[in-house]
Protein backbone atom coordinates (compact mmCIF):
# COMPACT_ATOMS: atom_id res chain seq x y z
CA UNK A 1 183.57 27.47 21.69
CA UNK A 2 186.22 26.35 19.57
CA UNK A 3 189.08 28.85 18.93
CA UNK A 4 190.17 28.77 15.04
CA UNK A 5 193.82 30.22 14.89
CA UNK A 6 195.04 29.55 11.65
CA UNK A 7 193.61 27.73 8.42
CA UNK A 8 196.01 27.03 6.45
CA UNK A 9 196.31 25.79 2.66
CA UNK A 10 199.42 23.96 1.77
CA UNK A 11 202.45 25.83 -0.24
CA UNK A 12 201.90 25.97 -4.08
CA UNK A 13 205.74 24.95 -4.47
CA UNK A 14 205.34 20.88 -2.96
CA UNK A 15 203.22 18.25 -5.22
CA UNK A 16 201.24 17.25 -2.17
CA UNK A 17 197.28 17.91 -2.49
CA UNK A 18 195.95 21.25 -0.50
CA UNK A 19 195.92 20.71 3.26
CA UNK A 20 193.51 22.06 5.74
CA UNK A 21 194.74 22.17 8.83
CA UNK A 22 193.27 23.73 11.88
CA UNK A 23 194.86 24.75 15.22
CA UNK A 24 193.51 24.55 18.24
CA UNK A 25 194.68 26.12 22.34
CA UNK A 26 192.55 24.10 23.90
CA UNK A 27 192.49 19.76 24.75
CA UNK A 28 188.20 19.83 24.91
CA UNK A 29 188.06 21.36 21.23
CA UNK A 30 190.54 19.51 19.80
CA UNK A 31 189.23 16.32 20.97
CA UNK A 32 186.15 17.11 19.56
CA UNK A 33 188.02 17.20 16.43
CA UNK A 34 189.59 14.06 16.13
CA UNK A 35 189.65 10.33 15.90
CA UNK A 36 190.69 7.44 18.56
CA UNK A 37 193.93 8.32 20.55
CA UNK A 38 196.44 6.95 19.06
CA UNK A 39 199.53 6.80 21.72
CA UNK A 40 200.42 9.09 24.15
CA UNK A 41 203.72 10.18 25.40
CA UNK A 42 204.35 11.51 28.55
CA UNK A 43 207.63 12.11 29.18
CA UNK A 44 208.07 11.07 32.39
CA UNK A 45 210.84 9.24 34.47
CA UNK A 46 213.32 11.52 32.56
CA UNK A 47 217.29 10.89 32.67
CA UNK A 48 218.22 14.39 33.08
CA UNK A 49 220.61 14.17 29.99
CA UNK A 50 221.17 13.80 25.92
CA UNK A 51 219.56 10.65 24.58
CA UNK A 52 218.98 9.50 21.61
CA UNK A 53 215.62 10.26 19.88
CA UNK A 54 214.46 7.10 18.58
CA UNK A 55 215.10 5.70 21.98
CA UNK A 56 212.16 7.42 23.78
CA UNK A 57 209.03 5.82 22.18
CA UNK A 58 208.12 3.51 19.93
CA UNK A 59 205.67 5.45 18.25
CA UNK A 60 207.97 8.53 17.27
CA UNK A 61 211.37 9.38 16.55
CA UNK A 62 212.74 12.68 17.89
CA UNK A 63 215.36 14.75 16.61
CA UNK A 64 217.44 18.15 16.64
CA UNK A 65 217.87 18.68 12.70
CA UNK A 66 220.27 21.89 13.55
CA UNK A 67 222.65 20.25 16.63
CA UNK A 68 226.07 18.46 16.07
CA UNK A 69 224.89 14.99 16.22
CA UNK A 70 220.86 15.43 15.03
CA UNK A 71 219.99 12.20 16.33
CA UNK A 72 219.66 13.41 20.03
CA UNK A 73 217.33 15.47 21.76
CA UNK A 74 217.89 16.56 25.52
CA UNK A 75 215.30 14.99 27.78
CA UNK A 76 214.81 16.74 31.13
CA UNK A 77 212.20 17.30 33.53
CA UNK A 78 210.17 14.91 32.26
CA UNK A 79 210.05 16.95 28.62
CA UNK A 80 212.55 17.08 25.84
CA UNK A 81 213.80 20.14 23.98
CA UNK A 82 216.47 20.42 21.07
CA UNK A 83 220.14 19.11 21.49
CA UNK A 84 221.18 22.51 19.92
CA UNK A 85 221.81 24.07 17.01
CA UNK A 86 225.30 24.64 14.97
CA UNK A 87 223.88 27.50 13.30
CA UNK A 88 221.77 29.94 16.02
CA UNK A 89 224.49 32.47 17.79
CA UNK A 90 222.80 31.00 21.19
CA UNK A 91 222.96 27.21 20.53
CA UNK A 92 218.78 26.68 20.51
CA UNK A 93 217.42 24.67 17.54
CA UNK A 94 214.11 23.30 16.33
CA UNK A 95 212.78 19.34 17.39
CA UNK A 96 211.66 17.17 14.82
CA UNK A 97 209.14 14.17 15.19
CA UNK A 98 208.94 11.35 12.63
CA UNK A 99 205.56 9.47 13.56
CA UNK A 100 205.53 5.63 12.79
CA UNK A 101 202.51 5.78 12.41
CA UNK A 102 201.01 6.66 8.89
CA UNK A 103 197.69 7.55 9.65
CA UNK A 104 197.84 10.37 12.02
CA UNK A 105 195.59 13.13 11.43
CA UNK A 106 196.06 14.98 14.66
CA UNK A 107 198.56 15.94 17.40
CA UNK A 108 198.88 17.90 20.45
CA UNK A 109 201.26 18.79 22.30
CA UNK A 110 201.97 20.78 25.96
CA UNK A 111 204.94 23.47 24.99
CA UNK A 112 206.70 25.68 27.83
CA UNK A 113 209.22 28.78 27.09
CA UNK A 114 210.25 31.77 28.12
CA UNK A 115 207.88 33.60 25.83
CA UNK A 116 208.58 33.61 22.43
CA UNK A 117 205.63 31.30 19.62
CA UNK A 118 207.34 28.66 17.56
CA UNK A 119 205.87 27.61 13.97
CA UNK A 120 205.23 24.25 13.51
CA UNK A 121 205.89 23.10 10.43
CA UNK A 122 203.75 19.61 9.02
CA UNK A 123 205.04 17.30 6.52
CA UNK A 124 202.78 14.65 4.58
CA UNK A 125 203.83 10.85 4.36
CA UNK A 126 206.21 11.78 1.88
CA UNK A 127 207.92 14.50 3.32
CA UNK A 128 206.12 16.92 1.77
CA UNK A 129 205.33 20.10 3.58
CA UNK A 130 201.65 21.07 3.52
CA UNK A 131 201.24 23.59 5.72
CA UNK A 132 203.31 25.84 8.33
CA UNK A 133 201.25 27.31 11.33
CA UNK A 134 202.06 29.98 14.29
CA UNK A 135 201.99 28.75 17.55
CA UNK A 136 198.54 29.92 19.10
CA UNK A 137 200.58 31.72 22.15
CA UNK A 138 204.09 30.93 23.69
CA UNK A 139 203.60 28.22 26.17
CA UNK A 140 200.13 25.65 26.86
CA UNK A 141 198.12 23.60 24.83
CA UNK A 142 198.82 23.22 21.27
CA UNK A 143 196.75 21.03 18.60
CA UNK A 144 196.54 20.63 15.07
CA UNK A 145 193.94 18.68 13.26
CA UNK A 146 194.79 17.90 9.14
CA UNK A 147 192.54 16.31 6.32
CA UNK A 148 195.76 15.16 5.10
CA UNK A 149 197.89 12.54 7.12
CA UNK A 150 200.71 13.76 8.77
CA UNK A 151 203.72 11.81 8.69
CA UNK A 152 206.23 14.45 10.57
CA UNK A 153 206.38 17.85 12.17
CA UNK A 154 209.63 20.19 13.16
CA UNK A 155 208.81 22.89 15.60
CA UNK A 156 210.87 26.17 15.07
CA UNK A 157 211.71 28.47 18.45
CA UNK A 158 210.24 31.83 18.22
CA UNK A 159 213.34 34.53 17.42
CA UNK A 160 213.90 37.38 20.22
CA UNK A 161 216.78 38.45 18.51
CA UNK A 162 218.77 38.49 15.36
CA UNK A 163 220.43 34.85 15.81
CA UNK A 164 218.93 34.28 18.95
CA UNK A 165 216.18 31.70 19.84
CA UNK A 166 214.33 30.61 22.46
CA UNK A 167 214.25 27.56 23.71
CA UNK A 168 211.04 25.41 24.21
CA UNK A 169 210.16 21.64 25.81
CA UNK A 170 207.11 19.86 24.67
CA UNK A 171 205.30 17.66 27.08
CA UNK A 172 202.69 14.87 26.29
CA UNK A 173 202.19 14.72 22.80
CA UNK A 174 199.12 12.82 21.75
CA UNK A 175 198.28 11.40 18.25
CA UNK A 176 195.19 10.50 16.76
CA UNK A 177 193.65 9.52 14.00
CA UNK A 178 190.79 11.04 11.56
CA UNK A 179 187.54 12.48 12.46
CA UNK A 180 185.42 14.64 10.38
CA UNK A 181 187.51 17.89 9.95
CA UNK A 182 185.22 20.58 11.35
CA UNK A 183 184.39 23.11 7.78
CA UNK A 184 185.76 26.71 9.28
CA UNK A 185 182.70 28.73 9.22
CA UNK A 186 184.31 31.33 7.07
CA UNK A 187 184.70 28.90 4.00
CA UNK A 188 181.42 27.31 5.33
CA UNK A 189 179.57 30.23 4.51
CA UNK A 190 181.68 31.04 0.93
CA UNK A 191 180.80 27.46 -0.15
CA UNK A 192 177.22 27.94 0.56
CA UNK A 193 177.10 31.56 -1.28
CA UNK A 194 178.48 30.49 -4.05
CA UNK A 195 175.86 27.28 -4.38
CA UNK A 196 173.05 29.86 -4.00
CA UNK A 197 174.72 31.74 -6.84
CA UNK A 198 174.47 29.28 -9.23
CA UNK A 199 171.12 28.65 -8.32
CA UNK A 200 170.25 31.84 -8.84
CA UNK A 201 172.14 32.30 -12.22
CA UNK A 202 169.97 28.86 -13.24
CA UNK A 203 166.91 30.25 -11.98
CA UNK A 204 167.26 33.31 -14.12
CA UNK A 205 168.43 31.33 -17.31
CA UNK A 206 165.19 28.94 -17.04
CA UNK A 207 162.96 32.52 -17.03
């Protein structure tokens, strides 16, 4: 049964349209969810060391928006995590991916920590952010399935202290494109009362 963590509408403060985005802990529901795989990254054959992001795939640029040169990420055992951070009092940052891709609609990812949840933020094609979600536990499967393309994501490390962050590695991260967004059955049901209301109000105004 799929697991619905979080629907989220995007922030009243960007110009991009309302975003529903839905989050999934599990690869069988969110598969179910989306389109044709797009590209898959695995991670493997690692280097043990600081590369630089856009050298890792061709289908997504990685980056560490809060370390001393941004344009690295650390890639080790066969993951990558954040190059650091210039600004948290233990050096741990946040990763961002840039997809090349414009018509992404969904992405997973495998995340590992020491037990703190990050928030994934999503941006739109024009770097707009539509929505900001809670990781749906600290470490396993993540997904997230929009109705509006998503051109880029940053994942923040969960705080266990004031200033101090916890560092997380992703592992294959998957894209794919649009399927028919499953309707949560929440605003399923709030759509369909509110059509039987105005049925009702018609009925009652033809009597």
């Amino acid at each position: 049964m799929k697991r619905l963590i979080a629907l989220i509408f995007s922030l009243g403060m960007t110009a991009s349209a309302n975003a529903i985005v839905m989050v999934y802990d599990n690869d069988i529901d969110y598969t179910s969810a989306v389109g044709t795989e797009l590209f898959l990254i695995d991670f493997n054959s690692s280097p043990g060391t600081w590369v630089d992001g856009s050298t890792i795939d061709s289908n997504a640029v990685f980056s560490s928006p809060e370390a001393s040169n941004p344009n690295q990420v650390v890639w080790n055992s066969d993951a990558i995590t954040d190059a650091g951070s210039t600004t948290a009092d233990n050096n741990v940052g946040p990763i961002a991916i840039d997809f090349i891709n414009s018509g992404i609609f969904g992405f997973s990812f495998i995340s590992s920590s020491s037990g703190e949840f990050q928030t994934i933020e999503l941006f739109d094609n024009s770097d707009l952010l539509i929505a900001s979600v809670l990781s749906p536990s600290n470490s396993g499967f993540f997904g997230f399935v929009s109705d509006i393309a998503i051109g880029s994501a940053k994942i923040l490390p969960g705080a266990y202290g004031v200033g101090l962050y916890d560092r997380f590695f992703i592992d294959d991260l998957r894209a794919n494109n649009a399927n028919s967004v499953p309707v949560p059955p929440t605003l399923l049901l709030l759509i369909l009362g509110l059509a039987a209301l105005r049925v009702a109000n018609w009925k009652n105004k033809q009597a």
